[in-house]
N, C-alpha and C. Protein backbone atom coordinates (compact mmCIF):
# COMPACT_ATOMS: atom_id res chain seq x y z
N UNK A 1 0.84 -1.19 0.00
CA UNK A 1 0.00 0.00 0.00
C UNK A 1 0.88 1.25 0.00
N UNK A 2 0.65 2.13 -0.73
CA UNK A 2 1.35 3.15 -0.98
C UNK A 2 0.63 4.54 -0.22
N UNK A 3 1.09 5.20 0.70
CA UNK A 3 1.00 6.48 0.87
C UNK A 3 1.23 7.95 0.73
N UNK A 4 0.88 9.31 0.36
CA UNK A 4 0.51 10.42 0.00
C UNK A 4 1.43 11.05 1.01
N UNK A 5 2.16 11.32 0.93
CA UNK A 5 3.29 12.51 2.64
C UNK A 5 3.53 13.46 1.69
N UNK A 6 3.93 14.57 2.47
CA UNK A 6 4.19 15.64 1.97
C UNK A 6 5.74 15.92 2.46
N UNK A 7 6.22 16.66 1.91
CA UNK A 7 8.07 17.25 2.40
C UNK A 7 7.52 18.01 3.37
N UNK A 8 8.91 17.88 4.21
CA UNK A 8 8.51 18.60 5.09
C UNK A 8 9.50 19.83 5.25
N UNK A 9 10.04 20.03 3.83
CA UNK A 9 10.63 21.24 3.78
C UNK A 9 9.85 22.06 2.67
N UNK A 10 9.34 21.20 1.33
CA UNK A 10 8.42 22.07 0.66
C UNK A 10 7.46 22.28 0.90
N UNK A 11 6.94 21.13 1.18
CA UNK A 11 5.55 20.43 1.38
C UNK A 11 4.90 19.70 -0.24
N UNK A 12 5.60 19.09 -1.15
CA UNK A 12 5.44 18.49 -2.23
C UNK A 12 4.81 17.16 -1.83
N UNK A 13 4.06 16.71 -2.54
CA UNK A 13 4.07 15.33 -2.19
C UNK A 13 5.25 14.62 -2.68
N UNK A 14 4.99 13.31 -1.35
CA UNK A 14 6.17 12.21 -1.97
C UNK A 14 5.37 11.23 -1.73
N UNK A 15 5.51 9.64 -2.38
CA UNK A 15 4.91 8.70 -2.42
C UNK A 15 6.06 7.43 -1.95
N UNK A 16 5.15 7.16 -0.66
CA UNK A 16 6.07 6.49 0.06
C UNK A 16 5.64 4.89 -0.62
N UNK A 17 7.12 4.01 -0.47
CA UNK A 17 6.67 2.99 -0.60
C UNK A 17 6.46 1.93 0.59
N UNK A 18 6.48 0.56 0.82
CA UNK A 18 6.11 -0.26 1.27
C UNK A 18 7.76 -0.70 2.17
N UNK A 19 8.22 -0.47 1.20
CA UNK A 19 9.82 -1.33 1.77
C UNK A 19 10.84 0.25 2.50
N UNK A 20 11.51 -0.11 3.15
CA UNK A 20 12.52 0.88 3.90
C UNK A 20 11.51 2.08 4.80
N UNK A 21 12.33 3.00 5.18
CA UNK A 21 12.37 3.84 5.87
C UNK A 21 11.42 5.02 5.47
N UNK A 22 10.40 5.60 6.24
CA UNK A 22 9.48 6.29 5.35
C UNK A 22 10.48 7.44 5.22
N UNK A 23 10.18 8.37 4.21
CA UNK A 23 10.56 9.44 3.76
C UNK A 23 10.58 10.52 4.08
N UNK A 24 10.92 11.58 4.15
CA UNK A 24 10.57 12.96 4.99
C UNK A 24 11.05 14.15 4.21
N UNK A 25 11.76 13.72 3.09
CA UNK A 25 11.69 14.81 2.21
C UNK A 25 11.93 14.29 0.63
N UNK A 26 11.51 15.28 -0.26
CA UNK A 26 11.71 14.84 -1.61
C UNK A 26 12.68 14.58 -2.26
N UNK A 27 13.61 15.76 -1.63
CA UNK A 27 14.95 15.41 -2.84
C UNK A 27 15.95 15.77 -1.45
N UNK A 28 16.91 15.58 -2.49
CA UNK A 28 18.42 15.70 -1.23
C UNK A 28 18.15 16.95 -0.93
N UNK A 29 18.61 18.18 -1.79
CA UNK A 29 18.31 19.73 -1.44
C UNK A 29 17.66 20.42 -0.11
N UNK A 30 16.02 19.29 -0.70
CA UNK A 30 14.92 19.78 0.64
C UNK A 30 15.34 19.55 2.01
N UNK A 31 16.14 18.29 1.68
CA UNK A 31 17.17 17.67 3.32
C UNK A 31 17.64 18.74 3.50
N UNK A 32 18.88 18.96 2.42
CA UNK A 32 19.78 19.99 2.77
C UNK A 32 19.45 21.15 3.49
N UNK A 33 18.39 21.60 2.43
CA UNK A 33 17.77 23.34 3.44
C UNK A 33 17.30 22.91 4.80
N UNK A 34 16.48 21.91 5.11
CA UNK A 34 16.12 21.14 6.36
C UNK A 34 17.06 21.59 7.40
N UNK A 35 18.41 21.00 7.27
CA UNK A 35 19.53 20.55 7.96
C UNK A 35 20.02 21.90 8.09
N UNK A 36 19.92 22.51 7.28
CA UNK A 36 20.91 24.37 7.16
C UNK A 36 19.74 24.88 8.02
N UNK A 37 18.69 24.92 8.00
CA UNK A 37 17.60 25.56 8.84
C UNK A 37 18.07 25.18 10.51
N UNK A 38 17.55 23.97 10.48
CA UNK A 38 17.59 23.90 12.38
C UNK A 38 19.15 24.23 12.48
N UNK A 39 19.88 23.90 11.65
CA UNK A 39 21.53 24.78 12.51
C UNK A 39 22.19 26.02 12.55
N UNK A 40 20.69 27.03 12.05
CA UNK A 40 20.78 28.12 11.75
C UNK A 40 20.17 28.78 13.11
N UNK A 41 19.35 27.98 13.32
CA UNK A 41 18.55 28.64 14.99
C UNK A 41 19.07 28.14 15.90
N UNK A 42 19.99 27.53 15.80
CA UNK A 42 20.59 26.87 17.30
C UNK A 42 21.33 28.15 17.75
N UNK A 43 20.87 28.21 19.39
CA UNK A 43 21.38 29.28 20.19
C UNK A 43 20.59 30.59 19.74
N UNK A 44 19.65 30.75 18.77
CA UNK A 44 18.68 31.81 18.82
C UNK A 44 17.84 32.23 19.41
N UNK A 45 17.60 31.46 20.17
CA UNK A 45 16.17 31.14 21.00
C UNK A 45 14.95 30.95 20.60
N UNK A 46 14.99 30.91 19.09
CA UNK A 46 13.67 30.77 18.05
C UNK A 46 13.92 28.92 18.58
N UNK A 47 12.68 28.45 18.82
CA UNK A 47 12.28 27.02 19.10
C UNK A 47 12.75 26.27 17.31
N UNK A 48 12.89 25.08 17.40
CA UNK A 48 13.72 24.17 16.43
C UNK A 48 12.48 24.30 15.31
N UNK A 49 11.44 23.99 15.95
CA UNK A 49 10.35 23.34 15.15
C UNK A 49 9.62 24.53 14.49
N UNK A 50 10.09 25.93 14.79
CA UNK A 50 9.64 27.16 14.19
C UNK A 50 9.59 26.99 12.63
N UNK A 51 8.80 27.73 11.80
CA UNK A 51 9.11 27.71 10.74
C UNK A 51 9.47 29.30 10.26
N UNK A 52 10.32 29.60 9.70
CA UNK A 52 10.33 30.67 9.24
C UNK A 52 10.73 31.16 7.72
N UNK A 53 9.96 31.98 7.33
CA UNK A 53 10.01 32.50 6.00
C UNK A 53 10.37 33.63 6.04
N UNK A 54 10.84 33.98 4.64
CA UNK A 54 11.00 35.33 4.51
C UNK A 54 9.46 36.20 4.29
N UNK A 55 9.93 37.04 3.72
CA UNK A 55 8.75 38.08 3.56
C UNK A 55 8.30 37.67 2.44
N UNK A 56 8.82 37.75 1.12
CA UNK A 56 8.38 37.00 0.02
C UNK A 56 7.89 35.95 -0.09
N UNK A 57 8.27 34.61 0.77
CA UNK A 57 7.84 33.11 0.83
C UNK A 57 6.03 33.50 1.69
N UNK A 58 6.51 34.41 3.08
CA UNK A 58 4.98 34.87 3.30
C UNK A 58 4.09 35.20 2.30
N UNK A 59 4.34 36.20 1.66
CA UNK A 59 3.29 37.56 0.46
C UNK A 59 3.19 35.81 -0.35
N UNK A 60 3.58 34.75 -0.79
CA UNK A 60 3.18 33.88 -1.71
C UNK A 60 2.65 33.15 -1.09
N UNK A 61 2.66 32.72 0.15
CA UNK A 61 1.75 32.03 0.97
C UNK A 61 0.37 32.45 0.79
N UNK A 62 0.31 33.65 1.19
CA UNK A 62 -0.81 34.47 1.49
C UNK A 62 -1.69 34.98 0.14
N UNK A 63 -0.57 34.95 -0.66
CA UNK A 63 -1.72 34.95 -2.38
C UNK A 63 -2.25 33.20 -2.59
N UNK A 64 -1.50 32.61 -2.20
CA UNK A 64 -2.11 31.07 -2.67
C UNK A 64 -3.22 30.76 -1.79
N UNK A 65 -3.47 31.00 -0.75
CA UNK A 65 -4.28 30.42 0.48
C UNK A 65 -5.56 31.86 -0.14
N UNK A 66 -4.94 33.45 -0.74
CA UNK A 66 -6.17 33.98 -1.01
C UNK A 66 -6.88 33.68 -2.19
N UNK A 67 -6.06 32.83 -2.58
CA UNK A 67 -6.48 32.08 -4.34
C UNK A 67 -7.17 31.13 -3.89
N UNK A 68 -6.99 30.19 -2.95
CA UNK A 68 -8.20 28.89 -2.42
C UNK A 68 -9.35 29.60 -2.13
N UNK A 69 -9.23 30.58 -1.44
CA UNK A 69 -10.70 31.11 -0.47
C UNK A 69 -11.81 31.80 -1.98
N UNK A 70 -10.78 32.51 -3.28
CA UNK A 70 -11.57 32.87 -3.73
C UNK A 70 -12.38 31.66 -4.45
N UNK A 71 -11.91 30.70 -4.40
CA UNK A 71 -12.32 29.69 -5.33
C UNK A 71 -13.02 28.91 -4.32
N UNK A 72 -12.91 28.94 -3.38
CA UNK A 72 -14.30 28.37 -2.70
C UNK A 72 -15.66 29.29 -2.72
N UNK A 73 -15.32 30.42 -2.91
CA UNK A 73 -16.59 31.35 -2.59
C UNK A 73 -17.04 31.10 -4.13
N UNK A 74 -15.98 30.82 -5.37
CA UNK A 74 -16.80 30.52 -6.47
C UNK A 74 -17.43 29.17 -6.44
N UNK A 75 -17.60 28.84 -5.79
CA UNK A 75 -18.23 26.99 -5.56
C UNK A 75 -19.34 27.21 -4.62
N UNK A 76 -18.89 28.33 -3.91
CA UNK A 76 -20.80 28.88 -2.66
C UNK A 76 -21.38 29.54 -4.18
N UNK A 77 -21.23 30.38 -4.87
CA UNK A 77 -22.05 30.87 -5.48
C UNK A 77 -22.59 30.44 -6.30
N UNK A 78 -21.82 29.25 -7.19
CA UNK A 78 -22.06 28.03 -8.11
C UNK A 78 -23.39 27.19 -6.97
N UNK A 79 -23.15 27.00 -6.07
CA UNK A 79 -24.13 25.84 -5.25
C UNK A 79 -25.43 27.31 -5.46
N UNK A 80 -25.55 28.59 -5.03
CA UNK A 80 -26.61 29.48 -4.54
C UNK A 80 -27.22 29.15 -5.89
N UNK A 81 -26.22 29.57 -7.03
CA UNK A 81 -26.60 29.97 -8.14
C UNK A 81 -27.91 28.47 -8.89
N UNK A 82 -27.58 27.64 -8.42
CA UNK A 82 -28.30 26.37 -8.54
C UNK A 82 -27.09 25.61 -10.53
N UNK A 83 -25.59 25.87 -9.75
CA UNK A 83 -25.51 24.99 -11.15
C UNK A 83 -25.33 23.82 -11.36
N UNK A 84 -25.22 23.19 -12.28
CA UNK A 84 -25.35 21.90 -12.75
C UNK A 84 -23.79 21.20 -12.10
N UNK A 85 -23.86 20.16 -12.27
CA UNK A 85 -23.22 19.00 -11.78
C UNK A 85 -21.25 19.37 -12.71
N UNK A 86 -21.69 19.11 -13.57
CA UNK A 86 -20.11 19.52 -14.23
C UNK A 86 -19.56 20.70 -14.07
N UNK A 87 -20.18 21.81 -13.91
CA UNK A 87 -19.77 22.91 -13.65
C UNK A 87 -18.94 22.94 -12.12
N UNK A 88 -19.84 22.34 -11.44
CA UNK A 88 -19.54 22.00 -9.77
C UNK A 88 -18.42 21.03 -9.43
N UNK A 89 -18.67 20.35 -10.42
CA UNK A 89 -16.98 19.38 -10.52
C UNK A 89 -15.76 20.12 -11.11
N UNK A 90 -16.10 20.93 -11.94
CA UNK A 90 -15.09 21.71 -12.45
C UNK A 90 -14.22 22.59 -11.45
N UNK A 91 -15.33 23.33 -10.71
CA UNK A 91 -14.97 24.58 -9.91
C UNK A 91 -14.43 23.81 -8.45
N UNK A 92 -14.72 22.58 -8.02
CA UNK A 92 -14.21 21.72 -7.12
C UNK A 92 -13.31 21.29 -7.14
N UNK A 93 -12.93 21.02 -8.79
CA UNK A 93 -11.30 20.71 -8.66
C UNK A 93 -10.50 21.37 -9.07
N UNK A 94 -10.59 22.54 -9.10
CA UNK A 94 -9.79 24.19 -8.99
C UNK A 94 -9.80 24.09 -7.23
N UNK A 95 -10.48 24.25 -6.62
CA UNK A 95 -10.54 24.76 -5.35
C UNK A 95 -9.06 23.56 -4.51
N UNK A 96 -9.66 21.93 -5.15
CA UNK A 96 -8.38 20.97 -4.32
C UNK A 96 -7.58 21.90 -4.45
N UNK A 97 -7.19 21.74 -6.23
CA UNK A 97 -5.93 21.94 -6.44
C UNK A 97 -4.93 23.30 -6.03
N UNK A 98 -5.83 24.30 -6.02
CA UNK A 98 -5.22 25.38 -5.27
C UNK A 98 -5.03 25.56 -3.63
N UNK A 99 -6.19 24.41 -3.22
CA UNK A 99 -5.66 24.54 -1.50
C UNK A 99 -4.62 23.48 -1.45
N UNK A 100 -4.27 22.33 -2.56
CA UNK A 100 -3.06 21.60 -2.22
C UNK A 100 -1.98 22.38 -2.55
N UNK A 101 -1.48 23.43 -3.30
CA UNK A 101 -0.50 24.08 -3.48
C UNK A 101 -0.71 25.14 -2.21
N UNK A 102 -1.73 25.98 -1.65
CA UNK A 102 -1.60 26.52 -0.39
C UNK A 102 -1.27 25.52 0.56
N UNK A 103 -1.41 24.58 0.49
CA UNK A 103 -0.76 24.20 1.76
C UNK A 103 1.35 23.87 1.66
N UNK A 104 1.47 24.39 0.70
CA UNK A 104 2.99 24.57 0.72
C UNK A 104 3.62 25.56 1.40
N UNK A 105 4.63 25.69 2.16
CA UNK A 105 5.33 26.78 3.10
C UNK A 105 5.71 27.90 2.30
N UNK A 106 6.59 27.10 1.21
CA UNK A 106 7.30 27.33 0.22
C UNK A 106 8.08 26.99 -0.63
């Protein structure tokens, strides 16, 4: 059985397999920044498990997560509006797909 994880430095999916050690990041790199991160806060007093972004990685956070919300409110107005079934599948799988890319850090 195969499972859906996400990095836990991008947040990409990775698809774990059955055999070895589960996974925790996608590529070497994502390790890498991983590893450069927590030894960057040691002795900062910022907690390990903090996440921190820049200002830019924020402002793109915050357009992607305002790109899900608008696309859910187009799926309330699609349901008010009384539309049909394909339309509603359409606008539903805009909404995944943009809250699965909001849920990336960066």
């Amino acid at each position: 059985m195969r499972r859906l994880l996400s990095c836990l430095w991008c947040g990409r999916e990775i698809v774990e397999s059955e055999a070895g050690r589960r996974r925790r990041y996608c590529r070497q790199s994502c390790r890498q920044r991983a590893y450069e991160h927590r030894n960057s806060l040691k002795g900062s007093g910022i907690p390990a498990d903090s996440v921190v972004l820049s200002a830019q990685e924020a402002a793109a956070l915050a357009d992607r997560w305002f790109a899900a919300r608008c696309a859910a409110e187009d799926v309330a107005t699609a349901v008010d509006e009384g539309a049909g079934a394909v339309e509603l599948a359409a606008l539903s799988a805009k909404l995944v797909s943009l809250a699965r890319d909001a849920e990336r850090l960066r």
